[in-house]
N, C-alpha and C. Protein backbone atom coordinates (compact mmCIF):
# COMPACT_ATOMS: atom_id res chain seq x y z
N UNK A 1 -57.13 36.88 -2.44
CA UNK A 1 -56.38 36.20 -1.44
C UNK A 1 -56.98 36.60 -0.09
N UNK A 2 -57.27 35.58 0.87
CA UNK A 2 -57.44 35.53 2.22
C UNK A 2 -56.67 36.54 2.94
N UNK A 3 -56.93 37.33 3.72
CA UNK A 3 -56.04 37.97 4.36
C UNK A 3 -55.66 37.15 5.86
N UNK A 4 -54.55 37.27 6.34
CA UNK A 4 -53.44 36.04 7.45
C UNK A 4 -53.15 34.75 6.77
N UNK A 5 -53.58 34.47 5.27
CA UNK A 5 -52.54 33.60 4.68
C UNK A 5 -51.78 33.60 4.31
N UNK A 6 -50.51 32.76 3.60
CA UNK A 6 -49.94 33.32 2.33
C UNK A 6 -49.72 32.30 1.31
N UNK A 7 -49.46 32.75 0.82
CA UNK A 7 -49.65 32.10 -1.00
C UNK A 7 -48.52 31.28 -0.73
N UNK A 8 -48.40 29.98 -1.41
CA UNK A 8 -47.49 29.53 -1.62
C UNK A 8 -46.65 29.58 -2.81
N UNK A 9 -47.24 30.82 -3.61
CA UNK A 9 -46.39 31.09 -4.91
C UNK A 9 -45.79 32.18 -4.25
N UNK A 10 -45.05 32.40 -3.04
CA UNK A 10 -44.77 33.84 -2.49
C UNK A 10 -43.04 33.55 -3.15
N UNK A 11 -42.37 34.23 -3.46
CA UNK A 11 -40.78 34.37 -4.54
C UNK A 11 -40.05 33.70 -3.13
N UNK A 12 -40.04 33.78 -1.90
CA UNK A 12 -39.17 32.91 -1.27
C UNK A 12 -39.33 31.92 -1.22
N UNK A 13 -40.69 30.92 -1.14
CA UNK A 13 -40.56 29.66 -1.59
C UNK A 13 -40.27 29.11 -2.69
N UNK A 14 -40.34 29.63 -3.59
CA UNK A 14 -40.00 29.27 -5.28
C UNK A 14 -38.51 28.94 -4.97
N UNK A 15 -37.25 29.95 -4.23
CA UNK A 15 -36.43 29.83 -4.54
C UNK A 15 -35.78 29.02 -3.28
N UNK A 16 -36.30 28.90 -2.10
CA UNK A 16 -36.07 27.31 -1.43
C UNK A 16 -36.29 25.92 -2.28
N UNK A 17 -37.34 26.16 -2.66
CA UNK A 17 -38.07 24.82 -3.68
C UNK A 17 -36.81 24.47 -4.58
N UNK A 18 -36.56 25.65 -5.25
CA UNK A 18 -35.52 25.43 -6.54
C UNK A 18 -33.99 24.84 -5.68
N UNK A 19 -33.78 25.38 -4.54
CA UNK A 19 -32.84 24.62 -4.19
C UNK A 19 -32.50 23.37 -4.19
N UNK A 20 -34.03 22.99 -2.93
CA UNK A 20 -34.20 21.62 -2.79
C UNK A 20 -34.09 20.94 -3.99
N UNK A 21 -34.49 20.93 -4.56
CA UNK A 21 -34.84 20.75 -6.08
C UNK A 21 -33.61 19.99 -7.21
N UNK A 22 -32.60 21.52 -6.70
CA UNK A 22 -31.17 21.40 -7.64
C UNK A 22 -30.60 20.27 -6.74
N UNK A 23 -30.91 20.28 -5.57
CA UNK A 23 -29.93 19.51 -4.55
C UNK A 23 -30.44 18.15 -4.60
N UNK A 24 -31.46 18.33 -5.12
CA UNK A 24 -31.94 16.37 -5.47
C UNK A 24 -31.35 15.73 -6.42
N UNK A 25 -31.41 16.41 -7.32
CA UNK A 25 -31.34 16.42 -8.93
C UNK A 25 -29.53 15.87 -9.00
N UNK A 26 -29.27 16.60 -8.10
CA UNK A 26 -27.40 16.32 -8.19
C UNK A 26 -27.22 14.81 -7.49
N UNK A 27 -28.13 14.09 -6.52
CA UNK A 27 -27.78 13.36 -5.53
C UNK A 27 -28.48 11.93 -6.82
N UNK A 28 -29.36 12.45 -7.38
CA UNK A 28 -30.13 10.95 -8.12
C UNK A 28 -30.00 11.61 -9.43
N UNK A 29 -28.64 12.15 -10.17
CA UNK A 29 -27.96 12.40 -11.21
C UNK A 29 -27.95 10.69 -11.64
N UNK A 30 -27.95 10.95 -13.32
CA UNK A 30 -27.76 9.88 -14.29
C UNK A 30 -26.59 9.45 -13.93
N UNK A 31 -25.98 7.65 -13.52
CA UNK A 31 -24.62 7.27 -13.18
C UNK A 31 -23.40 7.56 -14.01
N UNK A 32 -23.88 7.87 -15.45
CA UNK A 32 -23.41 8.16 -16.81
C UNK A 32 -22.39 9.18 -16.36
N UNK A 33 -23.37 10.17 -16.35
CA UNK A 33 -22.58 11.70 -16.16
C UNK A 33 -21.90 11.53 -14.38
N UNK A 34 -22.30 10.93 -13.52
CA UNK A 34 -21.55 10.96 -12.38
C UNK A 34 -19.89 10.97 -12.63
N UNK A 35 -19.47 11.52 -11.92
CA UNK A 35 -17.87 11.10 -12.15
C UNK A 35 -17.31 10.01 -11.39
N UNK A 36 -16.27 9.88 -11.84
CA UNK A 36 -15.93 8.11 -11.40
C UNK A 36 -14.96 8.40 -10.26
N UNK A 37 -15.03 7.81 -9.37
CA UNK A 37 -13.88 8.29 -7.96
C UNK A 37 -12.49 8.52 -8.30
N UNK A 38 -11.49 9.32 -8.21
CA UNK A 38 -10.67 9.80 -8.37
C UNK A 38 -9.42 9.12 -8.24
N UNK A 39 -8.90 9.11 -9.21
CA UNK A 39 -7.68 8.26 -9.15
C UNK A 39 -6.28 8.97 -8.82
N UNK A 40 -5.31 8.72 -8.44
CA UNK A 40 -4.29 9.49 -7.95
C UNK A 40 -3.49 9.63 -9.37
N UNK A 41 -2.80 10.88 -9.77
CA UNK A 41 -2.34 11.19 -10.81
C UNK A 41 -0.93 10.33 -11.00
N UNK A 42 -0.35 9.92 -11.98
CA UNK A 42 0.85 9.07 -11.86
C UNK A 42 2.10 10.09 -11.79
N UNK A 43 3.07 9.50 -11.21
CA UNK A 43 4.41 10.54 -11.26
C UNK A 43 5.33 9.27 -11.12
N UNK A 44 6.70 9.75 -10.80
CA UNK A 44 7.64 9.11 -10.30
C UNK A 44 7.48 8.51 -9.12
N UNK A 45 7.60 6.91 -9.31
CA UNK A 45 7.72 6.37 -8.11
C UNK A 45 8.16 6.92 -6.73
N UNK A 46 8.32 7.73 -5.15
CA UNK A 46 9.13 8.24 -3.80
C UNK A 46 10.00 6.86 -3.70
N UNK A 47 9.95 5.67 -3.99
CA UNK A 47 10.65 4.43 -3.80
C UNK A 47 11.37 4.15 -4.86
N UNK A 48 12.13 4.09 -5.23
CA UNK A 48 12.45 3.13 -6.66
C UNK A 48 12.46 1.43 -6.81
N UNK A 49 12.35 0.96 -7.64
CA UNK A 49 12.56 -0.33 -7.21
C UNK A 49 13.57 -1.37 -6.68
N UNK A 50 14.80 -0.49 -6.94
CA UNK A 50 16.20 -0.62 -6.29
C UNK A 50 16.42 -0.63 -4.88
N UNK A 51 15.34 0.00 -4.44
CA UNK A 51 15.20 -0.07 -2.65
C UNK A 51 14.33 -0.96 -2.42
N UNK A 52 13.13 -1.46 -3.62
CA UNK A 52 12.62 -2.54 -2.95
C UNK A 52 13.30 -4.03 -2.71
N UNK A 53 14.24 -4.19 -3.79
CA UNK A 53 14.45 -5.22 -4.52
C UNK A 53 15.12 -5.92 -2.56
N UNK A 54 15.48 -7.30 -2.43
CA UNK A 54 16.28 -7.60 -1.42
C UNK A 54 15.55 -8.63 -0.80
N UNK A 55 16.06 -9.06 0.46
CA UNK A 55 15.82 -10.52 1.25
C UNK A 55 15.28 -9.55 1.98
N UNK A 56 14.19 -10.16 2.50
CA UNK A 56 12.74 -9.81 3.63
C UNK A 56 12.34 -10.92 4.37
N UNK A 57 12.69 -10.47 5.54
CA UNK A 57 11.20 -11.40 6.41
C UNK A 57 9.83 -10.91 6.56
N UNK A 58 8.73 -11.24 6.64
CA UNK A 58 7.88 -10.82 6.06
C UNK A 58 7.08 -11.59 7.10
N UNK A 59 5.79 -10.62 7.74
CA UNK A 59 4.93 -10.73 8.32
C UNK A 59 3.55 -9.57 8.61
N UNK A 60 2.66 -10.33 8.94
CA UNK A 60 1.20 -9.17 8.83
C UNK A 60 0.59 -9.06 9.80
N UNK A 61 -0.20 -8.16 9.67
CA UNK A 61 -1.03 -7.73 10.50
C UNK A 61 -2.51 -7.19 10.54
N UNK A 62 -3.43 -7.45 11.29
CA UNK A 62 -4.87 -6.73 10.90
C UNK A 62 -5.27 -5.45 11.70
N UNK A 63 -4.67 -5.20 13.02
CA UNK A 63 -4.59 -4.23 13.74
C UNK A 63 -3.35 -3.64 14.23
N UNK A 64 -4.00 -2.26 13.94
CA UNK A 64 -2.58 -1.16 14.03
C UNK A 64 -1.99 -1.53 15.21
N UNK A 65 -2.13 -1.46 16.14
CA UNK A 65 -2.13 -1.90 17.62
C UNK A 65 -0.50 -3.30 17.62
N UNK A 66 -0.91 -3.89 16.67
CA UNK A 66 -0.23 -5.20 16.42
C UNK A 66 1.45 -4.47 15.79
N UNK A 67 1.80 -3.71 14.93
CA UNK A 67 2.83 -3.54 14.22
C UNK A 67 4.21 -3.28 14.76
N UNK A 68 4.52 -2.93 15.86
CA UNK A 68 5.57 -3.38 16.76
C UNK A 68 6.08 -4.39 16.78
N UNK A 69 4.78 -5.48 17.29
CA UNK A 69 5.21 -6.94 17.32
C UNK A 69 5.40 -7.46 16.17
N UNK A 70 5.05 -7.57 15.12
CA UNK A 70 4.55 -7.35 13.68
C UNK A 70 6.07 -7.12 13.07
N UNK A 71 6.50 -6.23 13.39
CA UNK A 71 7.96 -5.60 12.80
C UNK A 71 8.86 -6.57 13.43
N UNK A 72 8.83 -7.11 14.91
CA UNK A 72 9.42 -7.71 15.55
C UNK A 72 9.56 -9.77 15.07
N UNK A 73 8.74 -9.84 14.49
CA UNK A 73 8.20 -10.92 14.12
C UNK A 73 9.24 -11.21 12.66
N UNK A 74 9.36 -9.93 11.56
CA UNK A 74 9.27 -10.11 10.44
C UNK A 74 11.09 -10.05 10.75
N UNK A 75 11.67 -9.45 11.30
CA UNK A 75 13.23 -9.51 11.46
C UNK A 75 13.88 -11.02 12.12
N UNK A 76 12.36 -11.77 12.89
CA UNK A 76 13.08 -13.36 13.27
C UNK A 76 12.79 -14.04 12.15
N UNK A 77 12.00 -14.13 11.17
CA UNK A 77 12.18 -15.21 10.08
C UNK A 77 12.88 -14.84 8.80
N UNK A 78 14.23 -13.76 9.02
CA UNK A 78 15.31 -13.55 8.33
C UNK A 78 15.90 -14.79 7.51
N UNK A 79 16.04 -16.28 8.33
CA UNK A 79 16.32 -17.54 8.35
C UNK A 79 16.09 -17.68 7.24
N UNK A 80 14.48 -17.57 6.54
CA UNK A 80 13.96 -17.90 5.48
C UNK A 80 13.29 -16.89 5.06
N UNK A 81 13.96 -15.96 4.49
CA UNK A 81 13.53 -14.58 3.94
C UNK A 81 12.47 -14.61 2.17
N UNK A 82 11.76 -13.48 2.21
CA UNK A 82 11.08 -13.40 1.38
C UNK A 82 12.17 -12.37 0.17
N UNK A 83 12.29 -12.84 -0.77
CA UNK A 83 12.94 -12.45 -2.03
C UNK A 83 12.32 -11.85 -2.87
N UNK A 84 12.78 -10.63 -2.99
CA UNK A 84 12.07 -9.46 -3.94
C UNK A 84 13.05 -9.18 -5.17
N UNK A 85 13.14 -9.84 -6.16
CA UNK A 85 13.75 -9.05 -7.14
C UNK A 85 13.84 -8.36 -8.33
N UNK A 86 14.79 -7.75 -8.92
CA UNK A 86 14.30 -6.83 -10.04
C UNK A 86 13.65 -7.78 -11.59
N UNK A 87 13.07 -7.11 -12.03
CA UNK A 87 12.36 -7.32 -13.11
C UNK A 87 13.18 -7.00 -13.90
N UNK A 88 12.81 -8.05 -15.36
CA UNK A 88 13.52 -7.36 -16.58
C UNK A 88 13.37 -5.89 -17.44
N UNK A 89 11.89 -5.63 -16.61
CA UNK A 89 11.47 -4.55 -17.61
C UNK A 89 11.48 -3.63 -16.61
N UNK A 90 12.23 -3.36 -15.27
CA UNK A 90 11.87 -1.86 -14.31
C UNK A 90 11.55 -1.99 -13.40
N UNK A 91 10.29 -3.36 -13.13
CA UNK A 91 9.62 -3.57 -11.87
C UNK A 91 10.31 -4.55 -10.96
N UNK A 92 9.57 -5.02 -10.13
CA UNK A 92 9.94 -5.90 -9.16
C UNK A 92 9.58 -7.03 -9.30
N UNK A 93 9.63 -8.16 -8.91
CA UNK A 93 9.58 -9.53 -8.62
C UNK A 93 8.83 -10.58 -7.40
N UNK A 94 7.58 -10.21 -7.83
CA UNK A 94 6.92 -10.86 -6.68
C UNK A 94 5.56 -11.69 -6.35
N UNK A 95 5.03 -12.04 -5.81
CA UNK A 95 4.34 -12.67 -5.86
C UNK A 95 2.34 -11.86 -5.90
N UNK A 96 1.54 -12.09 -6.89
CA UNK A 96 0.51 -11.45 -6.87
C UNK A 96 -0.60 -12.20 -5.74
N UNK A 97 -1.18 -11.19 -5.29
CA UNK A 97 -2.38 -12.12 -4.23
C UNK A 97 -3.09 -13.24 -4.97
N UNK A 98 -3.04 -14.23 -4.19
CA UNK A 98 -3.49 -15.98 -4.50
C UNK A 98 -2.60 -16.40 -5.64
N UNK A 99 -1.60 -16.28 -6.31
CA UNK A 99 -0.88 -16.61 -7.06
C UNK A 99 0.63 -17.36 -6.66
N UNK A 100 0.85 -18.64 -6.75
CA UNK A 100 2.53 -19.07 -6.50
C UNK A 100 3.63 -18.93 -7.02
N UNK A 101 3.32 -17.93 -8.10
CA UNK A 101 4.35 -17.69 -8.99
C UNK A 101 4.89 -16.33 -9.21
N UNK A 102 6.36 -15.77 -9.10
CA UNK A 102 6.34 -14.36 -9.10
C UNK A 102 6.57 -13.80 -10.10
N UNK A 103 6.01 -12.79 -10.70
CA UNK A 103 5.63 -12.38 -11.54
C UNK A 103 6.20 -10.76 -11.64
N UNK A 104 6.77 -10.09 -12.77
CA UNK A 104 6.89 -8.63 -12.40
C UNK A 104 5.85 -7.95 -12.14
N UNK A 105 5.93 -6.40 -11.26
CA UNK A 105 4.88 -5.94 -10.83
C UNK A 105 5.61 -4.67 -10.74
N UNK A 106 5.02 -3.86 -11.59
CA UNK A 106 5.17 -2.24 -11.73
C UNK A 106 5.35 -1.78 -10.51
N UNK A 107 6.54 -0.94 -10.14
CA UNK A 107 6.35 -0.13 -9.27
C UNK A 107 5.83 1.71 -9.50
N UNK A 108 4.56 2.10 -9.13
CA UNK A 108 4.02 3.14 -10.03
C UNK A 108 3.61 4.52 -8.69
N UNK A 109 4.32 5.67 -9.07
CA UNK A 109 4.00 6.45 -8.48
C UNK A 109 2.99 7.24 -8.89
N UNK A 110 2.42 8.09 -7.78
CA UNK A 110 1.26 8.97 -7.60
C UNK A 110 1.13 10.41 -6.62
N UNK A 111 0.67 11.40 -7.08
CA UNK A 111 1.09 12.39 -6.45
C UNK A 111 0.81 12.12 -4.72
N UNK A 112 1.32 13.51 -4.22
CA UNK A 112 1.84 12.87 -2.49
C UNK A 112 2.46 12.26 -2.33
N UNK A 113 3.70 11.51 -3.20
CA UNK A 113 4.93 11.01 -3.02
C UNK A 113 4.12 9.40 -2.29
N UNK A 114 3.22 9.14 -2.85
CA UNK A 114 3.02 8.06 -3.21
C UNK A 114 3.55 6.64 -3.83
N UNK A 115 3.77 5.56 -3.25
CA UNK A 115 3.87 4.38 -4.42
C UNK A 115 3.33 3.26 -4.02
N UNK A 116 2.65 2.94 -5.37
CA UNK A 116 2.16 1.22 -5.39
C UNK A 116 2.60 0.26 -5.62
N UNK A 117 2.78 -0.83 -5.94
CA UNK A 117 3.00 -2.07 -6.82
C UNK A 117 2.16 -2.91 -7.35
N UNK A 118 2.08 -3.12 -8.81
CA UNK A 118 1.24 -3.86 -8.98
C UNK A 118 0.95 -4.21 -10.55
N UNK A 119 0.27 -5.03 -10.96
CA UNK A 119 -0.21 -4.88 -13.04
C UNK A 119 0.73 -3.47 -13.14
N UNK A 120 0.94 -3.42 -14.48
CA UNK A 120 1.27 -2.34 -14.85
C UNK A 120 -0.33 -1.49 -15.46
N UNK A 121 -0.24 -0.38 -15.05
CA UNK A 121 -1.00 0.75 -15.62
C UNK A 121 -1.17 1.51 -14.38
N UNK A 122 -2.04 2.23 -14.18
CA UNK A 122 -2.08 3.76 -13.71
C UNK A 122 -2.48 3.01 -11.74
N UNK A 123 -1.43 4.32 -11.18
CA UNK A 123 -1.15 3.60 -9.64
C UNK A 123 -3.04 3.61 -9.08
N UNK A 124 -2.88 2.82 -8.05
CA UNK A 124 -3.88 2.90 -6.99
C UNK A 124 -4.78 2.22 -7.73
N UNK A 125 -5.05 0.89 -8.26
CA UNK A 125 -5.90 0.29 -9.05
C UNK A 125 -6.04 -0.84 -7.99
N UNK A 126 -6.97 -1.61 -7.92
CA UNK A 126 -7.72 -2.63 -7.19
C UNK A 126 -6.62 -3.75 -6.51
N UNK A 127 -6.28 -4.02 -7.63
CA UNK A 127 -5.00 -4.84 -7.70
C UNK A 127 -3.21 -4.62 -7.06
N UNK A 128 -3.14 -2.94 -6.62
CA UNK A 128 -2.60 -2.77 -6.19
C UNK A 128 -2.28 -2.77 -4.45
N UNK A 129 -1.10 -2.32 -4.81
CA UNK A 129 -0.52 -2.27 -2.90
C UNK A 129 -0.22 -1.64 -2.73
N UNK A 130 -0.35 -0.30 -1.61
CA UNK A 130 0.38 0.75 -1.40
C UNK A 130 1.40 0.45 -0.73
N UNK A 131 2.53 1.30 -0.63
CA UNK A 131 3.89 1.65 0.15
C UNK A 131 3.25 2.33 1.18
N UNK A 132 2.99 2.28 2.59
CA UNK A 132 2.71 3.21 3.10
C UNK A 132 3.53 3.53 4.21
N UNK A 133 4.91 2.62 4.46
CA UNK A 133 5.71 3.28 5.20
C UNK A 133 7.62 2.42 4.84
N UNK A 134 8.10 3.24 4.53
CA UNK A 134 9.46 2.52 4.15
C UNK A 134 10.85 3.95 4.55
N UNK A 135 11.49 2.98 5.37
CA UNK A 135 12.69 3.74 5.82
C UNK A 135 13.51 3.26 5.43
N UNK A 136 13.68 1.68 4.62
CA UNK A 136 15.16 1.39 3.96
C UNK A 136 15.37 -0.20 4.80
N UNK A 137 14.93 -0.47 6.26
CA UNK A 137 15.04 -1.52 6.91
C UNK A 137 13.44 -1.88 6.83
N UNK A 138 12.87 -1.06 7.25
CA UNK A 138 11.73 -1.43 7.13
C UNK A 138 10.02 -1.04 6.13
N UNK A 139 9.45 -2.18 5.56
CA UNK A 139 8.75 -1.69 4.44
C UNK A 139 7.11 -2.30 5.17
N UNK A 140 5.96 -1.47 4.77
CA UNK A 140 4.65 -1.62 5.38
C UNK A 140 4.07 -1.27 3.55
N UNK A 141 3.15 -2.66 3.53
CA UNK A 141 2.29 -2.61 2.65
C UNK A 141 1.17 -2.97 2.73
N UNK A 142 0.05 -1.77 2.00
CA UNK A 142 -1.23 -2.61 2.56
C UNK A 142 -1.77 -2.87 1.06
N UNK A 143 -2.92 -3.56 0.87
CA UNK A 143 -3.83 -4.21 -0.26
C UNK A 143 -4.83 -3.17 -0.13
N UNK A 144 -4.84 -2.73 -1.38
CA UNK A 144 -6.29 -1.94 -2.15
C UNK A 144 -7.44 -2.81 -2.06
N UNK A 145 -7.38 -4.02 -2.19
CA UNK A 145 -8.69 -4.63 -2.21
C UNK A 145 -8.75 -5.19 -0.95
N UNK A 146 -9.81 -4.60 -0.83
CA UNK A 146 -10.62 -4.58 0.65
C UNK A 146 -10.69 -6.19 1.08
N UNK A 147 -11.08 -7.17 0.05
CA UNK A 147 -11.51 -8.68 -0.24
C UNK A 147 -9.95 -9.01 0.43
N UNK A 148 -8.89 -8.97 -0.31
CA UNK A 148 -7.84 -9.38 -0.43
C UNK A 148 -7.54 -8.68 1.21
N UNK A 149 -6.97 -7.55 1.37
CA UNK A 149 -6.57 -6.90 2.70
C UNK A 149 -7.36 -8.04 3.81
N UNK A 150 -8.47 -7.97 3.75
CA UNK A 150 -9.46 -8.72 4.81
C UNK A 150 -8.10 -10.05 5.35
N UNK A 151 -7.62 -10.56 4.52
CA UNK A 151 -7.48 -12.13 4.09
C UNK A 151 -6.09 -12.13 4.72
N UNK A 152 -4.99 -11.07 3.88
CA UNK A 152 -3.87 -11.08 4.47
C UNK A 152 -3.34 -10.19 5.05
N UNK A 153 -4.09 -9.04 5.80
CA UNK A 153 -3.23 -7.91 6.65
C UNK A 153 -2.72 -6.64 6.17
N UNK A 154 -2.05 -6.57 6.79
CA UNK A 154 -1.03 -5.42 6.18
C UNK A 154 0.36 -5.97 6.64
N UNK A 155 1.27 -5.94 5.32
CA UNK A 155 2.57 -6.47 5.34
C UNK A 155 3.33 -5.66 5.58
N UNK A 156 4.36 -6.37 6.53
CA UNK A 156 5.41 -5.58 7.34
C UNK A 156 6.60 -6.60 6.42
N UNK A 157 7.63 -6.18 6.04
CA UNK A 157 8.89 -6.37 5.53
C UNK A 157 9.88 -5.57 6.48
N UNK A 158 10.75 -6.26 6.69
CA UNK A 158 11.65 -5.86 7.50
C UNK A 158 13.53 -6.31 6.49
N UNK A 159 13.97 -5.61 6.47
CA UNK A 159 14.99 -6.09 5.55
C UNK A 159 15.99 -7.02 6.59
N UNK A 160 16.41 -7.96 5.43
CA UNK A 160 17.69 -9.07 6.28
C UNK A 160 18.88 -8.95 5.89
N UNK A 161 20.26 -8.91 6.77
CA UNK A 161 21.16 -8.76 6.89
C UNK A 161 21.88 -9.43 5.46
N UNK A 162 22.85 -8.92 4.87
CA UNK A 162 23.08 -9.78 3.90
C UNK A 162 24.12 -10.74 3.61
N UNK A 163 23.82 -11.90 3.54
CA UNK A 163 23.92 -13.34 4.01
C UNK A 163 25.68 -13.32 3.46
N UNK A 164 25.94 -12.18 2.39
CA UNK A 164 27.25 -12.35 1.99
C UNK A 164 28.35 -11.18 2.87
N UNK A 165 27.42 -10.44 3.70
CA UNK A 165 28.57 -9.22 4.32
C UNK A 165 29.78 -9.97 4.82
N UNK A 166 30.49 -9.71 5.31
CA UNK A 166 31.74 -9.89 5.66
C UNK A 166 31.45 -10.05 7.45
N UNK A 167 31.80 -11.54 8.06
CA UNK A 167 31.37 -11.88 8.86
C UNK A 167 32.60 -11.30 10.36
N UNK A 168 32.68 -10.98 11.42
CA UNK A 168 33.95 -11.52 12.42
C UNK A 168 34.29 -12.94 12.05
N UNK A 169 35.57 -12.93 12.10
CA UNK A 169 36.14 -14.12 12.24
C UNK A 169 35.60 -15.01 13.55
N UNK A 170 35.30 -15.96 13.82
CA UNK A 170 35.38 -17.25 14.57
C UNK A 170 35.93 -16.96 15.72
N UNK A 171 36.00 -16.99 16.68
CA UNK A 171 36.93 -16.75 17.55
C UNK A 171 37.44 -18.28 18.00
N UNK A 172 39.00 -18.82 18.27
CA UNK A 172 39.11 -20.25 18.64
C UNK A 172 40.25 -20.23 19.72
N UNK A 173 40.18 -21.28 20.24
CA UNK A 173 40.80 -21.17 21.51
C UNK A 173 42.12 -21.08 21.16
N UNK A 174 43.38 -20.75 21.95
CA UNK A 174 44.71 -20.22 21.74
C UNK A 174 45.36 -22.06 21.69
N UNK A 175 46.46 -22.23 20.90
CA UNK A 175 46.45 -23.83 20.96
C UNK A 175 47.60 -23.45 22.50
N UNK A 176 46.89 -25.12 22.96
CA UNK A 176 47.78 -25.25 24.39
C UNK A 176 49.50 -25.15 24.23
N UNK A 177 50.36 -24.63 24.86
CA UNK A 177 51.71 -24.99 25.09
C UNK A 177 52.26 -26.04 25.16
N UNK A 178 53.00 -26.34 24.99
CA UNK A 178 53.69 -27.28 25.59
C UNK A 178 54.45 -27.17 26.97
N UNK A 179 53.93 -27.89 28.28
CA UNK A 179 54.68 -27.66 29.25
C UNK A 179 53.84 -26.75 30.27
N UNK A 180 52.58 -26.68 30.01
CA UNK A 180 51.89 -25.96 30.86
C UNK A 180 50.66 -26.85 31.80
């Protein structure tokens, strides 16, 4: 060996090399053995479907910025409310993206007090919708599929008064006297 060179078999490059190396090896891994993105574990619905079920006005949105007005929007077309109801088998009653017909739709929880709606099987699937904000008046859902979300927003439900509560009476004028 030259003396003021050094070898490139010197034990600290071997074990940079081997790094680089391992760290490739993991990034252009066989798709086989890759693992598949993580799905949220199922639990008990945080919603039940008993809180979804009800008359909605219903309106969307594409920017956060918008959901004020958005919320404000979905409580004026009460008039002609969107109808959510229970399923025979547990779920809800509603309509699937591009579809006119409503159909039951699992309501499926996931850890973090999570819930979706959607096909029945395991939450957070393509096809689903998350819950991502519900206080009881008001419900925010967005679309898992990116395709679909693009198209219709994120849905604001706002719950409507119910058409059978018990109204004030009328108020009517006192009938005239006689003699006045």
């Amino acid at each position: 060996m030259v003396r003021g060179t050094r070898s490139i078999l010197h034990p600290g490059h071997w074990t940079a090399a081997a790094l680089v190396a391992v760290g490739l090896a993991g990034c252009a891994g066989d798709s086989a053995l890759s693992p598949s993105p993580v799905q949220p574990v199922a639990t008990a619905p945080a919603i039940p479907p008993a809180a979804i079920a009800g008359r909605w006005g219903l309106a969307s949105y594409h920017r956060e910025e918008d959901r004020g007005r958005t919320e404000q929007q979905a409580r004026a077309v009460c008039n002609n409310p969107y109808e959510i109801g229970l399923g025979p088998n547990g779920g809800v009653m509603m309509h699937p993206a591009d579809q006119n017909q409503r159909v039951e739709l699992a309501v499926k929880g996931a850890s973090g007090n999570r819930t979706f709606v959607g096909p029945p099987g395991e939450p957070g699937q393509q096809e689903d919708r998350e819950i991502v904000a519900f206080d009881g008046q008001i419900m925010v859902m967005r679309w898992l599929d990116p395709e679909v979300a693009s198209r219709f927003g994120t849905i604001v439900f706002a719950r409507c008064p119910d058409a059978t509560a018990a109204r004030p009476p009328a108020s009517r004028p006192a009938p005239a006297r006689k003699g006045q």
